[in-house]
N, C-alpha and C. Protein backbone atom coordinates (compact mmCIF):
# COMPACT_ATOMS: atom_id res chain seq x y z
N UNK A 1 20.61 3.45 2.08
CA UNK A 1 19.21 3.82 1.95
C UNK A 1 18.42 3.01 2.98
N UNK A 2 17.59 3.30 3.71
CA UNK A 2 16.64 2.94 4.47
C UNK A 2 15.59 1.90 4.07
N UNK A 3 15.38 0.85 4.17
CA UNK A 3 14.40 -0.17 4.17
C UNK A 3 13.21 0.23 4.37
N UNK A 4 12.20 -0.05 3.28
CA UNK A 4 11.40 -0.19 3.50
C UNK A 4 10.08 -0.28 4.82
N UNK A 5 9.13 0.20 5.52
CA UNK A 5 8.74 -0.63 6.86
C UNK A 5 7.85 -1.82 6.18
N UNK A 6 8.18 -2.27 7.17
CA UNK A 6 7.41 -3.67 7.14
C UNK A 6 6.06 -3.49 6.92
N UNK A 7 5.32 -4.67 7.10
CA UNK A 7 3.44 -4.53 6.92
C UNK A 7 2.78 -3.58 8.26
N UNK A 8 1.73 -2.96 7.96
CA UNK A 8 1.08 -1.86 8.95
C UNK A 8 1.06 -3.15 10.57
N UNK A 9 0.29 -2.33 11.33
CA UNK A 9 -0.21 -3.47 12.38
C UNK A 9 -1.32 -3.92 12.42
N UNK A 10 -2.00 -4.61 13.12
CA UNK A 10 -3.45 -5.49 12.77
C UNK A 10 -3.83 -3.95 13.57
N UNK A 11 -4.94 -3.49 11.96
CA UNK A 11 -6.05 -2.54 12.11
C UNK A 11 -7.52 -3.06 12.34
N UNK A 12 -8.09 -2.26 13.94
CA UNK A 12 -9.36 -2.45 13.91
C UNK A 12 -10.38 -2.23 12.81
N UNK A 13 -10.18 -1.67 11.51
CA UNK A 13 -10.59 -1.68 10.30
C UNK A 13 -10.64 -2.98 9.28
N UNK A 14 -10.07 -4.08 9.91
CA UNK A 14 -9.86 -5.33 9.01
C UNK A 14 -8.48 -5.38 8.89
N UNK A 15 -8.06 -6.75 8.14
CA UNK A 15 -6.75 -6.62 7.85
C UNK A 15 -5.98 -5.68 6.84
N UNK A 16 -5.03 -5.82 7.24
CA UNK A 16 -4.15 -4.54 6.43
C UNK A 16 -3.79 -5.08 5.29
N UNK A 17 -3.61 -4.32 4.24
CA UNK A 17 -3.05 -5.06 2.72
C UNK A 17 -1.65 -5.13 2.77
N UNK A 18 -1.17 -6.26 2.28
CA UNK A 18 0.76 -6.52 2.36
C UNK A 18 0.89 -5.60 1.21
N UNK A 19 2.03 -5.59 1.23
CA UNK A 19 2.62 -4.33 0.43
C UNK A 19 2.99 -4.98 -1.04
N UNK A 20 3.08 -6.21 -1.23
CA UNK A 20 2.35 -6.52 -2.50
C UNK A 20 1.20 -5.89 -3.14
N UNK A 21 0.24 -6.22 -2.39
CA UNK A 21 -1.18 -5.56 -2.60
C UNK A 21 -0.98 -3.76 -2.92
N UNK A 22 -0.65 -3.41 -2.39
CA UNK A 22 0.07 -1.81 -1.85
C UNK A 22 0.36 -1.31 -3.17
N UNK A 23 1.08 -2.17 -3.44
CA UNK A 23 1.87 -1.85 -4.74
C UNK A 23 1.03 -2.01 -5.95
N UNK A 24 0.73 -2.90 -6.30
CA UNK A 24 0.03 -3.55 -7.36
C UNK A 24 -1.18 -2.13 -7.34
N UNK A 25 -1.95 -1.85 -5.93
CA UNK A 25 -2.89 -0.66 -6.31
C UNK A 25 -2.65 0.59 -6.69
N UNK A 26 -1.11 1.19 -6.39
CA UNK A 26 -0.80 1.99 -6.89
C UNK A 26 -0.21 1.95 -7.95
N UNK A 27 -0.11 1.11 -8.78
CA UNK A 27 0.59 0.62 -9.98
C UNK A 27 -0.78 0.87 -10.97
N UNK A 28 -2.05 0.40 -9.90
CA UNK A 28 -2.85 0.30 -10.99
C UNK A 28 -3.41 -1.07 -11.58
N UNK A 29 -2.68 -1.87 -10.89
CA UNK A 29 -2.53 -3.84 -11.15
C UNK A 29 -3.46 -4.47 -10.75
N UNK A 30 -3.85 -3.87 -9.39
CA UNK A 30 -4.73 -4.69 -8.35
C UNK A 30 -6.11 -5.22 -9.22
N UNK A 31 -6.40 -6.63 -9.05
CA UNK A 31 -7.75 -7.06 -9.82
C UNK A 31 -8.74 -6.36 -9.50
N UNK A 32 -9.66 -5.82 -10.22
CA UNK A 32 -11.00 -5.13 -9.35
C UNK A 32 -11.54 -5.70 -8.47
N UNK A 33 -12.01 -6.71 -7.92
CA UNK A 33 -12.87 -6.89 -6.90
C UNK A 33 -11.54 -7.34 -5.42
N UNK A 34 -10.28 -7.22 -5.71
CA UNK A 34 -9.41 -6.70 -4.38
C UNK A 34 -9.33 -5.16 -4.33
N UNK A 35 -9.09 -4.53 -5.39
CA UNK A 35 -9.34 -2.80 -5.60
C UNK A 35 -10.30 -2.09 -4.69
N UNK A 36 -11.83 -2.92 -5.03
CA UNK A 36 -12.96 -2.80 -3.93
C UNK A 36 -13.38 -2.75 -3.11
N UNK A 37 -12.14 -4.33 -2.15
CA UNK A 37 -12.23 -4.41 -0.95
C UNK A 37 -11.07 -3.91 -0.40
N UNK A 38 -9.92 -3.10 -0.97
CA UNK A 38 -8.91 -2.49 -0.47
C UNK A 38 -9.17 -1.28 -0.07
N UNK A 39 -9.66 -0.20 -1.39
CA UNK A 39 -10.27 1.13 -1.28
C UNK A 39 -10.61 1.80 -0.08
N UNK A 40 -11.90 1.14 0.27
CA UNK A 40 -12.37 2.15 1.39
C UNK A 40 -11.53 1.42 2.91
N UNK A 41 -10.81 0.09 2.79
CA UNK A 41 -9.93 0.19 4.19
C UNK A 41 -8.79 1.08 3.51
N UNK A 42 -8.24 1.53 3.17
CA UNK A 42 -7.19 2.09 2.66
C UNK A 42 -7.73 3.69 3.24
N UNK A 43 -9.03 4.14 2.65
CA UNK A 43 -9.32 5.37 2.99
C UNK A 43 -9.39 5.93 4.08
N UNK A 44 -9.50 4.74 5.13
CA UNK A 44 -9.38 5.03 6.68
C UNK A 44 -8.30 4.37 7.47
N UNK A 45 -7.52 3.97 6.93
CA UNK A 45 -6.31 3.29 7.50
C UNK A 45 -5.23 4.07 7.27
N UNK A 46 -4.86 4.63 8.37
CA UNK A 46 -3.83 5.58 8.62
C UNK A 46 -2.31 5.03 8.33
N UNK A 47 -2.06 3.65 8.76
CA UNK A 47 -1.21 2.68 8.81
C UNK A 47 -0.61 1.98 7.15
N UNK A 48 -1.86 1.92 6.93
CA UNK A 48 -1.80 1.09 5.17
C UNK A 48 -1.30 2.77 4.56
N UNK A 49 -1.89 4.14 4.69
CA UNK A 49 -1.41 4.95 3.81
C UNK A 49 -0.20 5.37 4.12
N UNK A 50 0.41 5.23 5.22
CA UNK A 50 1.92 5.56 5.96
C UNK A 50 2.82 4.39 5.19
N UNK A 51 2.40 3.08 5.12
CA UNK A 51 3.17 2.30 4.53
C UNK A 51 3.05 2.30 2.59
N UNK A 52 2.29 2.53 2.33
CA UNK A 52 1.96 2.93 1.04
C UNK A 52 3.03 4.39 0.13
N UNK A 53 2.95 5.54 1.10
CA UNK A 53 3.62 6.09 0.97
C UNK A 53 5.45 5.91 0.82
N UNK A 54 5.82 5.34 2.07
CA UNK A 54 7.04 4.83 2.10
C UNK A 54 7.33 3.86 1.06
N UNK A 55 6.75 3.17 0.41
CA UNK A 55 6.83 2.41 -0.75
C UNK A 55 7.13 3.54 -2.21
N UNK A 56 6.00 3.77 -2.34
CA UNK A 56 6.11 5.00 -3.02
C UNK A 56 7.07 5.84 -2.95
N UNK A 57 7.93 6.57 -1.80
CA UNK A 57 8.85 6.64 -1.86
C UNK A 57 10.46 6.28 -1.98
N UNK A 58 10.31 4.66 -1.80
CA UNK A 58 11.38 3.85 -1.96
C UNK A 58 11.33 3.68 -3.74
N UNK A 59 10.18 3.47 -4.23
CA UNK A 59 10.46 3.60 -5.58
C UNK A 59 11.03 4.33 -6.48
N UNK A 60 10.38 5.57 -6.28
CA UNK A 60 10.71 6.96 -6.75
C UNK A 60 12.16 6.89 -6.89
N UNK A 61 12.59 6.43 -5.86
CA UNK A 61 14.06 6.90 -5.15
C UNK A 61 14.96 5.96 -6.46
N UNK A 62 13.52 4.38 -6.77
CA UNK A 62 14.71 3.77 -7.75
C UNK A 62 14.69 4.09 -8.84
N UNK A 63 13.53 5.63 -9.54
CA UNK A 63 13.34 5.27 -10.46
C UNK A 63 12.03 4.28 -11.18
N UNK A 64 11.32 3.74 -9.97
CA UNK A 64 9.98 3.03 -10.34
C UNK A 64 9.02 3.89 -10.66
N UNK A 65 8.33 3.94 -11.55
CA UNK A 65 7.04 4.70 -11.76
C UNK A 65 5.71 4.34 -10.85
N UNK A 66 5.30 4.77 -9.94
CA UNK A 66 3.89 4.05 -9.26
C UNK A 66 2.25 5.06 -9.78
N UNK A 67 1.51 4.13 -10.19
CA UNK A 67 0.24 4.75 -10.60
C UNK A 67 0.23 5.99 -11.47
């Protein structure tokens, strides 16, 4: 099975969320006021939703439930 990718690249949008973070928001985990400041970079970060996805799909694959 294919690894995971690593963290996005430094987005002119701010920094990118580690895939801790990634996870935890699609889980649903993330504390609200990181939720807040994740959200709308997330909504325009092409990079964070490419890596988000691939997570999401590495889970699936184990059987993890996300969000």
């Amino acid at each position: 099975m294919a690894e995971p990718p690593g963290p996005p690249p430094p987005s002119p949008l701010g920094p990118c969320a580690s895939e801790d973070d990634l996870l935890a928001w699609a889980a649903g985990a993330l504390p609200a006021a990181a939720r807040a400041a994740l959200e709308p970079h997330l909504a325009r970060c092409g990079p964070c939703r490419t890596t988000l996805s691939a997570l999401a799909r590495g889970g699936a694959a184990r059987g993890v439930a996300l969000g």
